[in-house]
N, C-alpha and C. Protein backbone atom coordinates (compact mmCIF):
# COMPACT_ATOMS: atom_id res chain seq x y z
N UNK A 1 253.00 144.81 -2.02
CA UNK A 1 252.73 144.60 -0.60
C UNK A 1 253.96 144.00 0.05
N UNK A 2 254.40 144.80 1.33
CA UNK A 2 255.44 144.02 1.85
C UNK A 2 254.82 142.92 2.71
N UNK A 3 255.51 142.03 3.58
CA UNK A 3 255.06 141.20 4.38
C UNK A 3 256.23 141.12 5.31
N UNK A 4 255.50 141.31 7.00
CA UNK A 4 256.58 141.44 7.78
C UNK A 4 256.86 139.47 8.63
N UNK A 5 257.70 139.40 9.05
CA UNK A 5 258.28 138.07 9.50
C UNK A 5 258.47 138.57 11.13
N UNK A 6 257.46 137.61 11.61
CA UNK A 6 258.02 138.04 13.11
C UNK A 6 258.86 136.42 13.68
N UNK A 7 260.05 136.59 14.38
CA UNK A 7 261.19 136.21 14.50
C UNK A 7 261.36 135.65 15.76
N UNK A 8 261.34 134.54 16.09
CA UNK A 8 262.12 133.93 17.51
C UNK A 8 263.39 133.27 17.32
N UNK A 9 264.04 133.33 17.80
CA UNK A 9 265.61 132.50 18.32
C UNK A 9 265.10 131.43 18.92
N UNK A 10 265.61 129.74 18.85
CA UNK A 10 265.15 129.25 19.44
C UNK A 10 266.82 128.89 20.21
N UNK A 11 266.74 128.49 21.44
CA UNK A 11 268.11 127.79 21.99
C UNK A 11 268.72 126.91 21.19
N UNK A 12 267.69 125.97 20.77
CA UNK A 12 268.74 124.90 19.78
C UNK A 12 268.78 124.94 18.32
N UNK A 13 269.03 126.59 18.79
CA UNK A 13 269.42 126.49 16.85
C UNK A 13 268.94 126.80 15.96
N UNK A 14 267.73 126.82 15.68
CA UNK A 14 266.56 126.58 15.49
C UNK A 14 266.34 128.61 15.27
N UNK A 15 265.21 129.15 13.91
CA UNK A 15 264.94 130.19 13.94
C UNK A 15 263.81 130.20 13.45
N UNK A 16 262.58 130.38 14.16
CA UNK A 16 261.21 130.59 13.64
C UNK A 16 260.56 131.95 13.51
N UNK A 17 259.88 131.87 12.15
CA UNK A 17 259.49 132.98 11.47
C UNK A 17 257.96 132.75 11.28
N UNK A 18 256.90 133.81 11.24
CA UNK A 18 255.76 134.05 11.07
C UNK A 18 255.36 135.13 10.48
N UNK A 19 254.24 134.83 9.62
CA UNK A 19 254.43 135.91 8.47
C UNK A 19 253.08 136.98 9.22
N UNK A 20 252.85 138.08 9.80
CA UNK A 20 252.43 139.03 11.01
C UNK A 20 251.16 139.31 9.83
N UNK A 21 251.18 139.16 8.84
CA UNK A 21 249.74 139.95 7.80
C UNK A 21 248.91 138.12 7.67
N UNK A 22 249.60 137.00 7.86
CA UNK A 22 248.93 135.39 8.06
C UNK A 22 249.39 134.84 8.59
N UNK A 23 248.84 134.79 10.11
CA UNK A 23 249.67 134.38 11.10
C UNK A 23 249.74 132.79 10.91
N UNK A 24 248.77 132.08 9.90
CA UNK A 24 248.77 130.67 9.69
C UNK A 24 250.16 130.20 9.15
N UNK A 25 251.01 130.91 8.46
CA UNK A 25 252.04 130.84 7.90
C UNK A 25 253.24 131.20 8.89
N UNK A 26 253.53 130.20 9.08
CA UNK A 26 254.83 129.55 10.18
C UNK A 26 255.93 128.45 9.97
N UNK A 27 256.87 128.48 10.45
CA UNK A 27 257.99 127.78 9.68
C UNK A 27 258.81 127.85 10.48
N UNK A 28 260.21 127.25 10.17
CA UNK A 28 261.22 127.51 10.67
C UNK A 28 262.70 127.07 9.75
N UNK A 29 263.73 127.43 10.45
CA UNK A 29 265.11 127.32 9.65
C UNK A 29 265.80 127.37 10.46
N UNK A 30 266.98 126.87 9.65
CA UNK A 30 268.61 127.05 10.31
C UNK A 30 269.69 128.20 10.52
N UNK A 31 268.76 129.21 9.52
CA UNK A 31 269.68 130.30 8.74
C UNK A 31 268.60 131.33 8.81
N UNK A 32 268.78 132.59 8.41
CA UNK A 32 267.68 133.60 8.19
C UNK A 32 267.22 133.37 6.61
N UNK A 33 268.19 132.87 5.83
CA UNK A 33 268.71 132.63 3.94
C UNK A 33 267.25 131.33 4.64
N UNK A 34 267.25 130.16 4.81
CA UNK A 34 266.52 128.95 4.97
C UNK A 34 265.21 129.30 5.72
N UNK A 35 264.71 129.94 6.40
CA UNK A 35 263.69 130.86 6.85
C UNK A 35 262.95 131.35 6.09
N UNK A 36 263.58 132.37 5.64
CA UNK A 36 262.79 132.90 4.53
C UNK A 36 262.32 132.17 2.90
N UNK A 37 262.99 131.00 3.00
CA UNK A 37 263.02 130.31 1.90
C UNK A 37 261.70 129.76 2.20
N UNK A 38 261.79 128.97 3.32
CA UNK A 38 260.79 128.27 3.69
C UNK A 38 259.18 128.69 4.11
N UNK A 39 259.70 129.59 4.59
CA UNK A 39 258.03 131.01 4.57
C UNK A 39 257.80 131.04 3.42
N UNK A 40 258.64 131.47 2.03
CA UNK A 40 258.20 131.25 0.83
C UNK A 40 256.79 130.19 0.47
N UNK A 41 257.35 128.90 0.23
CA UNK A 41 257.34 127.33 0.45
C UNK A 41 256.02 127.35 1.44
N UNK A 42 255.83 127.77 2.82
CA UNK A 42 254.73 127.92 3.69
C UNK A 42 253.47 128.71 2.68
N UNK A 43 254.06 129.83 2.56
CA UNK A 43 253.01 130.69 2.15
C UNK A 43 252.09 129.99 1.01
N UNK A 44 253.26 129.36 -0.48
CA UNK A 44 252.33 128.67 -1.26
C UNK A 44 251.63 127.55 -1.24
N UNK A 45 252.00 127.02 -0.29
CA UNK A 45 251.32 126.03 0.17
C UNK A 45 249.98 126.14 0.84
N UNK A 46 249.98 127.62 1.92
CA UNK A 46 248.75 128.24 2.24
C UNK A 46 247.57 128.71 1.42
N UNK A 47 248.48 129.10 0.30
CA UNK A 47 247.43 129.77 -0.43
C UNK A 47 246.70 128.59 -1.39
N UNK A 48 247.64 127.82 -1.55
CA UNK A 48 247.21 126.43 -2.37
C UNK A 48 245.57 125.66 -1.67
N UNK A 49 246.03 125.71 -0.72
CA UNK A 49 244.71 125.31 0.20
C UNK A 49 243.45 125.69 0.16
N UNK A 50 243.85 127.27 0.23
CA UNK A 50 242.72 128.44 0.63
C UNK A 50 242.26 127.95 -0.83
N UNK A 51 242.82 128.38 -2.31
CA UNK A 51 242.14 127.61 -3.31
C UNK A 51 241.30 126.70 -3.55
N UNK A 52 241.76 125.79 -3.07
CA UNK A 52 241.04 124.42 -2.87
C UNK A 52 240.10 124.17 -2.47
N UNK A 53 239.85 125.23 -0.93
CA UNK A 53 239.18 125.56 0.13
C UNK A 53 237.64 126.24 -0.99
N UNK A 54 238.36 127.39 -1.45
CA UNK A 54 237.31 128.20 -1.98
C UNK A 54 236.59 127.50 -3.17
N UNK A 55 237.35 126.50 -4.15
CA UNK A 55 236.79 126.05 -5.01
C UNK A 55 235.66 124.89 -4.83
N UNK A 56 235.72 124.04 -3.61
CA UNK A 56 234.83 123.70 -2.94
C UNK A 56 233.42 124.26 -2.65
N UNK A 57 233.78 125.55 -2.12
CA UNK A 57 232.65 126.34 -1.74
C UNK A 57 231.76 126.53 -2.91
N UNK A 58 232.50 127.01 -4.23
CA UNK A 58 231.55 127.55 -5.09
C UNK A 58 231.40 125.98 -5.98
N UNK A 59 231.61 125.33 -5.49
CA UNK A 59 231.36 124.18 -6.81
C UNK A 59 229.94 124.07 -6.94
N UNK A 60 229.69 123.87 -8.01
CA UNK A 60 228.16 123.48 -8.65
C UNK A 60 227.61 124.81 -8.83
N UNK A 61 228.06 125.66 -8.75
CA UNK A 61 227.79 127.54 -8.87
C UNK A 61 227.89 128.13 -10.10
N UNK A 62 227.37 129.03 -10.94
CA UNK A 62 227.25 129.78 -11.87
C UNK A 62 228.75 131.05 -11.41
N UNK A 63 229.89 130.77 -11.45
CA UNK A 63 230.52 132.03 -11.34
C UNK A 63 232.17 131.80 -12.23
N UNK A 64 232.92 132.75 -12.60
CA UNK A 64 233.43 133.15 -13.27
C UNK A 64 235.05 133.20 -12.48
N UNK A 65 236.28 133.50 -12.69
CA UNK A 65 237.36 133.64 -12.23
C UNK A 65 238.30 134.64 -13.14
N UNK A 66 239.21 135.18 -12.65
CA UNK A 66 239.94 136.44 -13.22
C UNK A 66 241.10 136.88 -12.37
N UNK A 67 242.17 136.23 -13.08
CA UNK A 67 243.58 136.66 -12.53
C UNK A 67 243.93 138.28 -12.79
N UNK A 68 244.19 139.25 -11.59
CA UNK A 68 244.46 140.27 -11.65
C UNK A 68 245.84 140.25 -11.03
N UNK A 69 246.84 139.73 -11.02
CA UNK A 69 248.00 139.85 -10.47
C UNK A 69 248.94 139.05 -9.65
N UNK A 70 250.25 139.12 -9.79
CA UNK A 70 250.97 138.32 -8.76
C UNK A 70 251.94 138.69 -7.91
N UNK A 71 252.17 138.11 -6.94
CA UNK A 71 252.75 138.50 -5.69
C UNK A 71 254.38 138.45 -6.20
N UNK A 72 255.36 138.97 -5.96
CA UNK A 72 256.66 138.40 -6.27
C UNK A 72 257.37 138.85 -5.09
N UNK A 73 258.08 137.46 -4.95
CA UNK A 73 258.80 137.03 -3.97
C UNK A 73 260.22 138.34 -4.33
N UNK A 74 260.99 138.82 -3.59
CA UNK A 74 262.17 139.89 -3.96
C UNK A 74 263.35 138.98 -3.02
C-alpha cells in the first residue's frame, strides 16, 4: 500500500505533511528528509494508540489475535 502526504509550505520554514489515507496523522519538519521521518514516528505512534484503544474494547472477551503482515516503511 502506498500512502500519499499532502504538503503545505509554511512561511517560516516550517513544512507540514498529512498522511491523505489518516488524516489523524500530521506532523511537520524542516526538510522533506525530516517530514517524512517524522510522519513515520506520527504514524507509529497512531497506530500504537488505536492498539491500546482496541485492546480496551475487547478486554474481558473470549477472542484470539493473528499477525498477518507488515507495513514497510521504503
Amino acid at each position: 500500500m502506498e500512502l500519499t502526504i499532502i504538503i503545505q509550505h509554511g512561511e517560516d520554514g516550517w513544512i507540514t505533511g498529512q498522511l491523505e489515507q489518516i488524516p489523524a496523522v500530521i506532523t511537520q519538519g524542516r526538510t522533506m528528509e525530516e517530514l517524512k521521518f517524522m510522519l513515520l514516528d506520527a504514524l507509529a505512534l497512531y497506530l500504537e494508540v488505536q492498539q491500546e484503544q482496541t485492546a480496551k474494547t475487547y478486554q474481558g472477551q473470549d477472542f484470539s489475535r493473528e499477525t498477518f503482515g507488515q507495513l514497510n516503511a521504503a
